[in-house]
C-alpha atoms as a PDB file:
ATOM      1  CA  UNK A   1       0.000   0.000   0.000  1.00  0.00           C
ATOM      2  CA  UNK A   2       1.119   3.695  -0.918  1.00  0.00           C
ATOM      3  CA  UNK A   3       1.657   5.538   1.799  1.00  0.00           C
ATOM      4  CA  UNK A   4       1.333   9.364   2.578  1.00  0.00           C
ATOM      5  CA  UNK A   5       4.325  11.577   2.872  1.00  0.00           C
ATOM      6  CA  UNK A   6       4.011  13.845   5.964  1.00  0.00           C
ATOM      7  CA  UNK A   7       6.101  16.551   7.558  1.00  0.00           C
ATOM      8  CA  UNK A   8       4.957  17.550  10.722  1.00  0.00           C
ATOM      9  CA  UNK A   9       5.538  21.155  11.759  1.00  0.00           C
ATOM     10  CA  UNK A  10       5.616  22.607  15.603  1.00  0.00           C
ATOM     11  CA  UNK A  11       7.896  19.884  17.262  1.00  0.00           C
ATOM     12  CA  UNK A  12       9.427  19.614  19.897  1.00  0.00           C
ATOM     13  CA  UNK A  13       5.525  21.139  21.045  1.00  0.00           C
ATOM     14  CA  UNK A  14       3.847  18.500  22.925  1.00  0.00           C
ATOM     15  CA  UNK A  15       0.883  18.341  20.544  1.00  0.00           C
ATOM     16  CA  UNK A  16       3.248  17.705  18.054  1.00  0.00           C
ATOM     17  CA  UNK A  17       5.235  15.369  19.742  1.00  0.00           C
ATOM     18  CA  UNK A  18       1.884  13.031  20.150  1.00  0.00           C
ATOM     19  CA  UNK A  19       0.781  13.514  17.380  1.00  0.00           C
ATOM     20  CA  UNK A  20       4.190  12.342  15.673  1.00  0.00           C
ATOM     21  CA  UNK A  21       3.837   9.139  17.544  1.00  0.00           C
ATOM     22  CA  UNK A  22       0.302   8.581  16.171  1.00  0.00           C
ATOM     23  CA  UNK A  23       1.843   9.130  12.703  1.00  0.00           C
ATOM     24  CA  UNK A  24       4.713   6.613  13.528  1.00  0.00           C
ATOM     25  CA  UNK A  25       1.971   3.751  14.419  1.00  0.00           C
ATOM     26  CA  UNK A  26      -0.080   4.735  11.517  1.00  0.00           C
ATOM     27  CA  UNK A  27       0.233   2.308   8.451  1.00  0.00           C
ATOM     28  CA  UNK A  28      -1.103   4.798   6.009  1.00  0.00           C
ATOM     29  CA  UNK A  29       1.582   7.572   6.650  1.00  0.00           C
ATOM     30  CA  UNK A  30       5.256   8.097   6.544  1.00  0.00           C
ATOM     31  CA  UNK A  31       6.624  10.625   8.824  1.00  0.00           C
ATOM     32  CA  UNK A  32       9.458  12.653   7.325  1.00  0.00           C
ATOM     33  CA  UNK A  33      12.253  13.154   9.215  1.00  0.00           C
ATOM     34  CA  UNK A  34      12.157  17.228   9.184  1.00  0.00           C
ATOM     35  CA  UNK A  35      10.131  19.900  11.165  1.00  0.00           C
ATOM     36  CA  UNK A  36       9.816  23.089  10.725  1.00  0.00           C
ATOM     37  CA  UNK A  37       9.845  24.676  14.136  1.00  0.00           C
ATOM     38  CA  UNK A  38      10.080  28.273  16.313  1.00  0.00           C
ATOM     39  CA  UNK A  39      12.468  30.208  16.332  1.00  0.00           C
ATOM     40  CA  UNK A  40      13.298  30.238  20.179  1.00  0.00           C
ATOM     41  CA  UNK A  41      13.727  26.372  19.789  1.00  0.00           C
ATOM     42  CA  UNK A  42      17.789  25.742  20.594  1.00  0.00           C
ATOM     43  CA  UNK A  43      17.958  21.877  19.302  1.00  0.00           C
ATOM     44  CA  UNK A  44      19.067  21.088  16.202  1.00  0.00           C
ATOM     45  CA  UNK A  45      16.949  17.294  16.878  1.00  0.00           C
ATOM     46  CA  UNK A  46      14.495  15.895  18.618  1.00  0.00           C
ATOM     47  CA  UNK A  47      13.677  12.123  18.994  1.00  0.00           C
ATOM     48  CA  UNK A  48       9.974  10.731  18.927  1.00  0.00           C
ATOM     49  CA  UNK A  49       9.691   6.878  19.957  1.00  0.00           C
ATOM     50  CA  UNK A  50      13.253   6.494  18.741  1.00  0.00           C
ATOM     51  CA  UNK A  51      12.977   8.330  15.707  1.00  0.00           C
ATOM     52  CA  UNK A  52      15.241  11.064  14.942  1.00  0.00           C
ATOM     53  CA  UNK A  53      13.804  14.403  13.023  1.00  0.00           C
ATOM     54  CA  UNK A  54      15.525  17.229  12.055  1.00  0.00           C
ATOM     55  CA  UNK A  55      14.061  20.800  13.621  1.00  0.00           C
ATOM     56  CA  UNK A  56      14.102  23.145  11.222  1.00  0.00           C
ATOM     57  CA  UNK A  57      14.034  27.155  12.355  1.00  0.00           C
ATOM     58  CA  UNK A  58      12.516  29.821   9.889  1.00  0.00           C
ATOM     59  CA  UNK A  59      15.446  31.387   9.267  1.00  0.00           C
ATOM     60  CA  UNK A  60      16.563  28.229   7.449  1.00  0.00           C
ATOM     61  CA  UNK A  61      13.099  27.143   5.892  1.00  0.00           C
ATOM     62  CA  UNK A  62      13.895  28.696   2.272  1.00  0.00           C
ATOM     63  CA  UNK A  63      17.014  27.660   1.674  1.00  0.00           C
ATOM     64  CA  UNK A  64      15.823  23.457   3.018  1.00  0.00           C
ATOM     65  CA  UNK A  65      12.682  23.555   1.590  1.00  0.00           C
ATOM     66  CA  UNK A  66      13.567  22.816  -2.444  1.00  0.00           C
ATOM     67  CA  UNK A  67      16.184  19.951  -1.497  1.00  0.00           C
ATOM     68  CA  UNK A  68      13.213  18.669   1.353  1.00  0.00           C
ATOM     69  CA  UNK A  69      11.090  17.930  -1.699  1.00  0.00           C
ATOM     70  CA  UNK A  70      13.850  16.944  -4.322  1.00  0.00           C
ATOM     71  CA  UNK A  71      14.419  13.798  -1.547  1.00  0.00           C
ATOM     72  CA  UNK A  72      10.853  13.112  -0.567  1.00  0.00           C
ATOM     73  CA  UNK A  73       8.506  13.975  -3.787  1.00  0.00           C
ATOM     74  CA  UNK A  74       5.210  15.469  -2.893  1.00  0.00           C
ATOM     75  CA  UNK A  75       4.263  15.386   0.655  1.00  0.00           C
ATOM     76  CA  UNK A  76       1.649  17.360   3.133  1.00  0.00           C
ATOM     77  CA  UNK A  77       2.814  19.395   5.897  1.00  0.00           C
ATOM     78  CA  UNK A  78       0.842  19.661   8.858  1.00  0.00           C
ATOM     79  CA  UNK A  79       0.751  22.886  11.165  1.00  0.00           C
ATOM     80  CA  UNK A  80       0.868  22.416  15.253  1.00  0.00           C
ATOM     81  CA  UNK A  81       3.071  25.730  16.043  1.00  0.00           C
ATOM     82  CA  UNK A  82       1.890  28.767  17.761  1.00  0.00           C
ATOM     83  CA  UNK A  83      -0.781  30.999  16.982  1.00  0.00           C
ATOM     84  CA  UNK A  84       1.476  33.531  16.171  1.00  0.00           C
ATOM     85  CA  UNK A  85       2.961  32.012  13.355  1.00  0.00           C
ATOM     86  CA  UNK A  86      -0.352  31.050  11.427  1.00  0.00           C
ATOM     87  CA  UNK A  87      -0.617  33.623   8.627  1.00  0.00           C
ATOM     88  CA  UNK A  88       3.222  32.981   7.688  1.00  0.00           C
ATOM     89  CA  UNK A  89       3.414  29.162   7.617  1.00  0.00           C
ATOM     90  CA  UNK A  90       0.365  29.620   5.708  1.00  0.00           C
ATOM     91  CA  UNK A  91       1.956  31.684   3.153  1.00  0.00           C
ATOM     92  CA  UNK A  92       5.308  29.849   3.281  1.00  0.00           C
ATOM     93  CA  UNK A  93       3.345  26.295   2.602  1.00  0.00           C
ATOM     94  CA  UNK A  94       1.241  28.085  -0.049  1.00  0.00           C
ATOM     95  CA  UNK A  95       4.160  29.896  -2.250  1.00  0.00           C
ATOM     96  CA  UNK A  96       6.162  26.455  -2.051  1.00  0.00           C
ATOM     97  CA  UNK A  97       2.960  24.722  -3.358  1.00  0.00           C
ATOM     98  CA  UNK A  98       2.715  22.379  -0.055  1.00  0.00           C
ATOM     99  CA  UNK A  99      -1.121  21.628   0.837  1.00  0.00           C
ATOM    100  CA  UNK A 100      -1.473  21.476   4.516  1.00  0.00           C
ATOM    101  CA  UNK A 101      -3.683  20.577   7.437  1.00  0.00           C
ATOM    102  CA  UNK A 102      -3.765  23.371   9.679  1.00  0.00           C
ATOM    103  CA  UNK A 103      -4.401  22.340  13.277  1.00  0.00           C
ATOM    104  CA  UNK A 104      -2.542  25.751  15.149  1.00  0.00           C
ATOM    105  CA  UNK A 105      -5.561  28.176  16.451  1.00  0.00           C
ATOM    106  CA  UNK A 106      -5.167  31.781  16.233  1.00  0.00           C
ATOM    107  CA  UNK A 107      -3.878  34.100  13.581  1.00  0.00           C
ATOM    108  CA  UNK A 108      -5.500  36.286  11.105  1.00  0.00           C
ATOM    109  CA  UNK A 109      -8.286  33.621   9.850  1.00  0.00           C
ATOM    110  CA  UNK A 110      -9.584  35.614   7.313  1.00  0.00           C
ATOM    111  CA  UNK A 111      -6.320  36.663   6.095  1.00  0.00           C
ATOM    112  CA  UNK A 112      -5.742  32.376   6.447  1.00  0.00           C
ATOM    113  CA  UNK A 113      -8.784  31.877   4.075  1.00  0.00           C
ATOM    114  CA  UNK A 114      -7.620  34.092   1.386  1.00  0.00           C
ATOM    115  CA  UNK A 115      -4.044  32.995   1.164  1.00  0.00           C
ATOM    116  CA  UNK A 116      -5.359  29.360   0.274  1.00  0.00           C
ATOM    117  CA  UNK A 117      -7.725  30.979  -1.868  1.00  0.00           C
ATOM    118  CA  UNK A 118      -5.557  32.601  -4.150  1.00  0.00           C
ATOM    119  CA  UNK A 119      -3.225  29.900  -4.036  1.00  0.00           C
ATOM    120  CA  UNK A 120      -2.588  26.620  -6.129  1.00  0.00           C
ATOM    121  CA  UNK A 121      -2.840  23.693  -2.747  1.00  0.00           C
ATOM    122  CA  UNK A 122      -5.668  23.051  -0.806  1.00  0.00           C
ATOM    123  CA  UNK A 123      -6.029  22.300   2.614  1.00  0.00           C
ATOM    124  CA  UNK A 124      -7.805  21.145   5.918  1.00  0.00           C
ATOM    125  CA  UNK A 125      -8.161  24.033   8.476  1.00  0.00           C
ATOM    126  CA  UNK A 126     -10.222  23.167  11.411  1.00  0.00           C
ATOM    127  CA  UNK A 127      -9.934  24.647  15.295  1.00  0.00           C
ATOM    128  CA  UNK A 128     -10.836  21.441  16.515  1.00  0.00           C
ATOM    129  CA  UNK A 129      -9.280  18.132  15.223  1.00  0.00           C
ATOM    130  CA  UNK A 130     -11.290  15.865  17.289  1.00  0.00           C
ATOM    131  CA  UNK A 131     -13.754  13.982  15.261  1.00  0.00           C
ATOM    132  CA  UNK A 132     -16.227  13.688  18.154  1.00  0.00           C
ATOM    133  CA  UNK A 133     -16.234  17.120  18.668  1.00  0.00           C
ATOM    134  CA  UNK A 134     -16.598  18.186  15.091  1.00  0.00           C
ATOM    135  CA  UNK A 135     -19.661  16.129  15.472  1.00  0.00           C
ATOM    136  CA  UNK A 136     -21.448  17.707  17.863  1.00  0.00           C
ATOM    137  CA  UNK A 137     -20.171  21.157  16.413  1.00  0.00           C
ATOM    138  CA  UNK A 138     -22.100  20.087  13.143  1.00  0.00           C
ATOM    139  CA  UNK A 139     -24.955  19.266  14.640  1.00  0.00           C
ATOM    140  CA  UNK A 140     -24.996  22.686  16.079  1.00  0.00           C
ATOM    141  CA  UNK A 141     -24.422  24.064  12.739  1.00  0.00           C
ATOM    142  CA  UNK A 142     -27.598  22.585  11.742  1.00  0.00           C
ATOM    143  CA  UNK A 143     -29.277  23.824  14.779  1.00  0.00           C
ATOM    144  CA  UNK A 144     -28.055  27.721  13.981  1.00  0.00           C
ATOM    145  CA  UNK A 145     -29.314  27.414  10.066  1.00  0.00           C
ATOM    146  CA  UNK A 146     -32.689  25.372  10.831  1.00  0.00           C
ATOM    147  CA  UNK A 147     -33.532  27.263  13.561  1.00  0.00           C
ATOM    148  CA  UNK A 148     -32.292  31.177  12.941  1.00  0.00           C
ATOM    149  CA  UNK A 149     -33.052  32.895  16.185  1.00  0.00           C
ATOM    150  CA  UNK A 150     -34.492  29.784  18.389  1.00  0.00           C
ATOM    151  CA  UNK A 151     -32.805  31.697  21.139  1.00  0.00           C
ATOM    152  CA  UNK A 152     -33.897  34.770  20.664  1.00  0.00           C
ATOM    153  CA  UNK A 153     -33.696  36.500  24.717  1.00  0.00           C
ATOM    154  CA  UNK A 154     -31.586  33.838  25.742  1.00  0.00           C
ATOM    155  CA  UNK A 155     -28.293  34.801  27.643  1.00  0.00           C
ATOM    156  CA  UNK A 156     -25.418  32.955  27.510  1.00  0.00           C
ATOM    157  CA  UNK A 157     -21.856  32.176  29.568  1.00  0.00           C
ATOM    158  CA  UNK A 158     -18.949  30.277  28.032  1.00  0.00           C
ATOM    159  CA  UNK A 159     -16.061  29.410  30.085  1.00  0.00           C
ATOM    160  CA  UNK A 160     -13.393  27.260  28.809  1.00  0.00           C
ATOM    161  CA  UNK A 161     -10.076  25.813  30.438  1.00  0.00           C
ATOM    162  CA  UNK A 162      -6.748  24.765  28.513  1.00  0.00           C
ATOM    163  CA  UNK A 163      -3.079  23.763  29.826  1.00  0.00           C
ATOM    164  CA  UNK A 164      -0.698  27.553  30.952  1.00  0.00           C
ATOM    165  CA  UNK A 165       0.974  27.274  27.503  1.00  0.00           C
ATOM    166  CA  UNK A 166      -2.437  27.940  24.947  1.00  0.00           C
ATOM    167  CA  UNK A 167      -1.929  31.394  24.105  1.00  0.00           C
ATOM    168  CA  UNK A 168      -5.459  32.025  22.252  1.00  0.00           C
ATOM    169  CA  UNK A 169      -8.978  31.769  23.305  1.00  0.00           C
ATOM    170  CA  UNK A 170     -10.053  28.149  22.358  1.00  0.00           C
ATOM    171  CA  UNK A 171     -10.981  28.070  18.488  1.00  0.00           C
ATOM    172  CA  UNK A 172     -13.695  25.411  19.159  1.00  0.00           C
ATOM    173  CA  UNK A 173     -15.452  27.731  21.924  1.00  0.00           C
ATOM    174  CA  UNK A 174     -15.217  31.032  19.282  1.00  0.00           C
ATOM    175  CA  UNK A 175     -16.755  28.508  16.433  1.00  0.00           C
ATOM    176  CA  UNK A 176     -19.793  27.536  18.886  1.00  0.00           C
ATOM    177  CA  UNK A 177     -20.372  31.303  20.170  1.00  0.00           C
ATOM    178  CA  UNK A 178     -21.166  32.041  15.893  1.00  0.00           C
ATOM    179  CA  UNK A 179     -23.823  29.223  16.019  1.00  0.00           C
ATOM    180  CA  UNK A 180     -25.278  30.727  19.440  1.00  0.00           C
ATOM    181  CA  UNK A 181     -25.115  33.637  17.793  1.00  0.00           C
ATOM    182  CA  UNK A 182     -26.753  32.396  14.672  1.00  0.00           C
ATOM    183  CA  UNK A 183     -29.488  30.694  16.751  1.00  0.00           C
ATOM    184  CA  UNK A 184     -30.412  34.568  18.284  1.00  0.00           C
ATOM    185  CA  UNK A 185     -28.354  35.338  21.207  1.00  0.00           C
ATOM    186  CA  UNK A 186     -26.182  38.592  21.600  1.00  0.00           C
ATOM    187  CA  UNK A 187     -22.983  37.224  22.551  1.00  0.00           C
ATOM    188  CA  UNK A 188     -19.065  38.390  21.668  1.00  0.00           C
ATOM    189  CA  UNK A 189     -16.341  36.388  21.510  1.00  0.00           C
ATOM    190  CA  UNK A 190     -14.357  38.448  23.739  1.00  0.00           C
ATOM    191  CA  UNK A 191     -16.742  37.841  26.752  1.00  0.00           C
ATOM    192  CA  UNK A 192     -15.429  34.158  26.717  1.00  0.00           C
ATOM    193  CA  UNK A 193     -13.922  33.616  30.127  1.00  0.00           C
ATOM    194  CA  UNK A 194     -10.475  31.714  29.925  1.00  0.00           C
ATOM    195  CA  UNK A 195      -8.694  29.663  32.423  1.00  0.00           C
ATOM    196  CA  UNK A 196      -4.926  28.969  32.119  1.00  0.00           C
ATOM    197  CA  UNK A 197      -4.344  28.905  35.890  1.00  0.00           C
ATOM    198  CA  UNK A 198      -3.276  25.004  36.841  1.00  0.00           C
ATOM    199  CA  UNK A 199      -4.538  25.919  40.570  1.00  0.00           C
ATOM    200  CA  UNK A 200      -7.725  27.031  39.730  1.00  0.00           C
ATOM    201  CA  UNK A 201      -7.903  24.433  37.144  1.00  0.00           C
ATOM    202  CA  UNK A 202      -7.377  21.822  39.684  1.00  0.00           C
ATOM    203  CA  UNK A 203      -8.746  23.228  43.174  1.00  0.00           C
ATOM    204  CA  UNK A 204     -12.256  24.780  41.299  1.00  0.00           C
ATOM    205  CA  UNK A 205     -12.896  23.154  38.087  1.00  0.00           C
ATOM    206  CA  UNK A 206     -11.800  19.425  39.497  1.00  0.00           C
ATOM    207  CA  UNK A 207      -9.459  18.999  36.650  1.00  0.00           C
ATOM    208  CA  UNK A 208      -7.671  15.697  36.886  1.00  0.00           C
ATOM    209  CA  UNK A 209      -3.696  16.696  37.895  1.00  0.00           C
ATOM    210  CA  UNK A 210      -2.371  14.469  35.123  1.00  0.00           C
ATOM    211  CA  UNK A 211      -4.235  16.341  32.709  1.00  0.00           C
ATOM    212  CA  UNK A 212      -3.370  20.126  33.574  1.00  0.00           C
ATOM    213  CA  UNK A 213      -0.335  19.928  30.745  1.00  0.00           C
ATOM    214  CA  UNK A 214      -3.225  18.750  28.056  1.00  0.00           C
ATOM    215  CA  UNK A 215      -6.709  19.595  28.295  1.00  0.00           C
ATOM    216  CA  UNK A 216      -9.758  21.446  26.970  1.00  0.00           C
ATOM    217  CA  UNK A 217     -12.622  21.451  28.918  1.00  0.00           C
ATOM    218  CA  UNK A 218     -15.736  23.617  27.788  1.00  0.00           C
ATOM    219  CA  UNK A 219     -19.060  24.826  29.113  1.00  0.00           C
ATOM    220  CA  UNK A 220     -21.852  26.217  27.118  1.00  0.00           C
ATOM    221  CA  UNK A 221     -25.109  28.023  29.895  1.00  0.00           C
ATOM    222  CA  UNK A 222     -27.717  29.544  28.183  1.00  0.00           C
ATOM    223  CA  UNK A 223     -30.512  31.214  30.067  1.00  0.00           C
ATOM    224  CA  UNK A 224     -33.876  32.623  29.577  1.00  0.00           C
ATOM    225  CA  UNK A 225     -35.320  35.934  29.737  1.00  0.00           C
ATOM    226  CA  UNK A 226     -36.893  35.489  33.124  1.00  0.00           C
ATOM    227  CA  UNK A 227     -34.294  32.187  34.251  1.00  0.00           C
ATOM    228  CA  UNK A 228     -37.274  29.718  34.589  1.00  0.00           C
ATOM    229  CA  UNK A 229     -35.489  27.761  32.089  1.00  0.00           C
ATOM    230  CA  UNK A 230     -31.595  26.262  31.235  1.00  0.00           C
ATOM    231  CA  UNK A 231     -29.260  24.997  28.823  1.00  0.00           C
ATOM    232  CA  UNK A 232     -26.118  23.733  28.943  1.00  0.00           C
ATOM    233  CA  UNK A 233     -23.493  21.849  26.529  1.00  0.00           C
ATOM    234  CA  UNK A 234     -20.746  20.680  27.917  1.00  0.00           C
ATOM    235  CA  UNK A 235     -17.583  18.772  26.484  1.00  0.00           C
ATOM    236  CA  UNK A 236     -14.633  17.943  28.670  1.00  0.00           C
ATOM    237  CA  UNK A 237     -11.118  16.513  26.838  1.00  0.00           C
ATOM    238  CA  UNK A 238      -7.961  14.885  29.061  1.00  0.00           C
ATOM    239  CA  UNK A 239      -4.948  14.791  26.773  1.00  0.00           C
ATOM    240  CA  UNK A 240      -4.613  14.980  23.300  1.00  0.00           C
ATOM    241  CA  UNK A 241      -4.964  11.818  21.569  1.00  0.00           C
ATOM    242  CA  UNK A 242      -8.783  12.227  20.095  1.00  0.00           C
ATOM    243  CA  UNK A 243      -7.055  15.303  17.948  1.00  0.00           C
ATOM    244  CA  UNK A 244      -4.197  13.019  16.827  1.00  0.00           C
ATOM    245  CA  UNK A 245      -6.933  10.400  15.371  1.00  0.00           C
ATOM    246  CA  UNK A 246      -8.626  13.182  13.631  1.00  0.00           C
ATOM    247  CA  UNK A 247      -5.836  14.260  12.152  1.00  0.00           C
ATOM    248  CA  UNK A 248      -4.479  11.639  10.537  1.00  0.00           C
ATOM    249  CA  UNK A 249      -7.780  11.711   8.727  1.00  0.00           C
ATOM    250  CA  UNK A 250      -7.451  14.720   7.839  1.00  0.00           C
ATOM    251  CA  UNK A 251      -3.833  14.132   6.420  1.00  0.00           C
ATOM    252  CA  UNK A 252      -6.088  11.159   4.307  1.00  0.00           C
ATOM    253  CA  UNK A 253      -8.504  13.081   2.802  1.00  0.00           C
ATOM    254  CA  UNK A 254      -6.289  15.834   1.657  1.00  0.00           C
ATOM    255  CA  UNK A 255      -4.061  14.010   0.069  1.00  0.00           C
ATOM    256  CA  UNK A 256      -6.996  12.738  -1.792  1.00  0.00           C
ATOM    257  CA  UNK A 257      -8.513  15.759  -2.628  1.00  0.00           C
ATOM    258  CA  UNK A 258      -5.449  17.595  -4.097  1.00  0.00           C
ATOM    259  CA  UNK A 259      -4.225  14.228  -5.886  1.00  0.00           C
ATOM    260  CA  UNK A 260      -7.423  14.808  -7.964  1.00  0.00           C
ATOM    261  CA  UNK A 261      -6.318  18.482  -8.491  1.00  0.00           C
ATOM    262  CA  UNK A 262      -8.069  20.368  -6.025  1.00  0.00           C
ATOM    263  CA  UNK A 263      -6.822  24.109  -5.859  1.00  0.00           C
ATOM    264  CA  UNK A 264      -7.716  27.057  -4.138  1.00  0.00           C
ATOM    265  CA  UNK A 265     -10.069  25.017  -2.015  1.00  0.00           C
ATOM    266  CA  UNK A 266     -10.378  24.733   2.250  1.00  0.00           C
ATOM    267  CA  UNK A 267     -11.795  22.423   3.534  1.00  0.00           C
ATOM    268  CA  UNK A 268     -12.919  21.425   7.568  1.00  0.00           C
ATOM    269  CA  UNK A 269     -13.473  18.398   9.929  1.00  0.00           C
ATOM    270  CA  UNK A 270     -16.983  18.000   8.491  1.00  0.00           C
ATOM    271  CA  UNK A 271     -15.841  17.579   5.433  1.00  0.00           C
ATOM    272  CA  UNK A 272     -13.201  14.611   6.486  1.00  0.00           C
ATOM    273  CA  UNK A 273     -16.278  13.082   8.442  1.00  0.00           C
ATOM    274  CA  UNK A 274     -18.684  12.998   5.706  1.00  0.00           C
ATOM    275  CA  UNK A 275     -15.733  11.491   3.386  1.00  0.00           C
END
């Protein structure tokens, strides 16, 4: 069986670095030993489940990227840096003609959108890799275009809790406030209140010690006009392994989609699901 040529950007990051061991144990990929990484990274190396891959810093990407795909052929990158390097991996991938999955929240996403656009890859970008999750996000989606305004009146609270590194407000929570929105509530996605605080994560919210490193726990209240009557959506993630699964599917169905000369075009999660 052909398998698909990957190059996994944002390690030694811890995301990255499980993810890269879901890629090792997957039959349908082969990891490439390169990574494009920040530039405050000092190692030259790092080694996932005995594999060695070369870390690659920006100010070396140009000048590595032509031999990179002289040695390997065509191959898609996928992005688990920091949200402050979105928009430029973005263009970097897109003016070396590499179609990516783009798992890193944050950044310019409009800017994101429009660089793929006018560009000749495609790719998978999706704040949430988690298949499950996607799920009930769709189902939500349905909810906000069925039923414009259901919750017209309603209030609502988010509150959502990842481990002290996440820079950015959680993509998946600013992706359900649109639907809420959608469905009739008045509701920014600045008022959604962020925890990064281990203590507090562990003393108040009960989250599990082993999990304060990797988490992302999120709760959705909505609340009548006159409180006689409550909502709430909850989903609660310990480590990271449900967004390695999902994106290795991802990985799949892009390299699908641009074998049979897609351009130009992004696609999400849902997308992967339904294919």
């Amino acid at each position: 069986m052909e398998t698909i040529s990957l190059m996994l950007n944002g390690l030694p990051g811890n995301v990255a670095s499980i993810i890269a061991g879901h890629a090792l144990g997957d039959a349908r990929i082969t990891l490439l030993p390169h990574s494009l990484t920040g530039p405050e990274i000092e190692a030259d190396q790092c080694t996932i489940s005995g594999t060695s891959i070369e870390l690659i810093k920006p100010a070396d990407r140009e000048k590595k990227i032509d031999s990179l795909v002289k040695m390997h052929g065509e191959f898609i990158s996928v992005d688990y840096t920091h949200p402050s390097a979105v928009n430029d991996n973005a263009t970097f991938y897109c003016e070396h003609g590499l179609p990516f999955v783009m798992g890193t929240t944050g950044g310019d996403r409009e800017k994101l959108t429009r660089t793929v656009a006018d560009s000749t890859i495609c790719a998978v970008i999706a704040p949430n890799m988690a298949k499950q999750i996607v799920g009930f996000q769709a189902m939500m989606e349905y909810a906000a275009s069925t039923f414009p305004g259901i919750f017209n009146g309603y209030s609502l609270t988010v509150r959502e809790s990842h481990q002290a590194g996440k820079a950015d407000t959680s993509g998946t929570a600013k992706a359900m406030v649109s639907c809420f929105r959608r469905m009739g509530i008045d509701f920014s996605a600045k008022a959604i209140a962020m925890e990064r605080d281990p203590t507090v994560q562990r003393e108040v919210w009960g989250i599990p010690e082993a999990y304060l490193s990797g988490h992302g726990w999120h709760t959705y209240r909505l609340r009548s006009p006159d409180n006689t009557v409550a909502f709430e959506f909850q989903h609660n993630v310990n480590g990271r392994d449900v967004y390695a699964e999902g994106t290795m599917d991802a990985v799949c169905y892009l390299a699908r989609r641009y074998k049979a000369g897609d351009s130009g075009l992004i696609f999400s999660m849902i997308d992967v699901l339904k294919n």
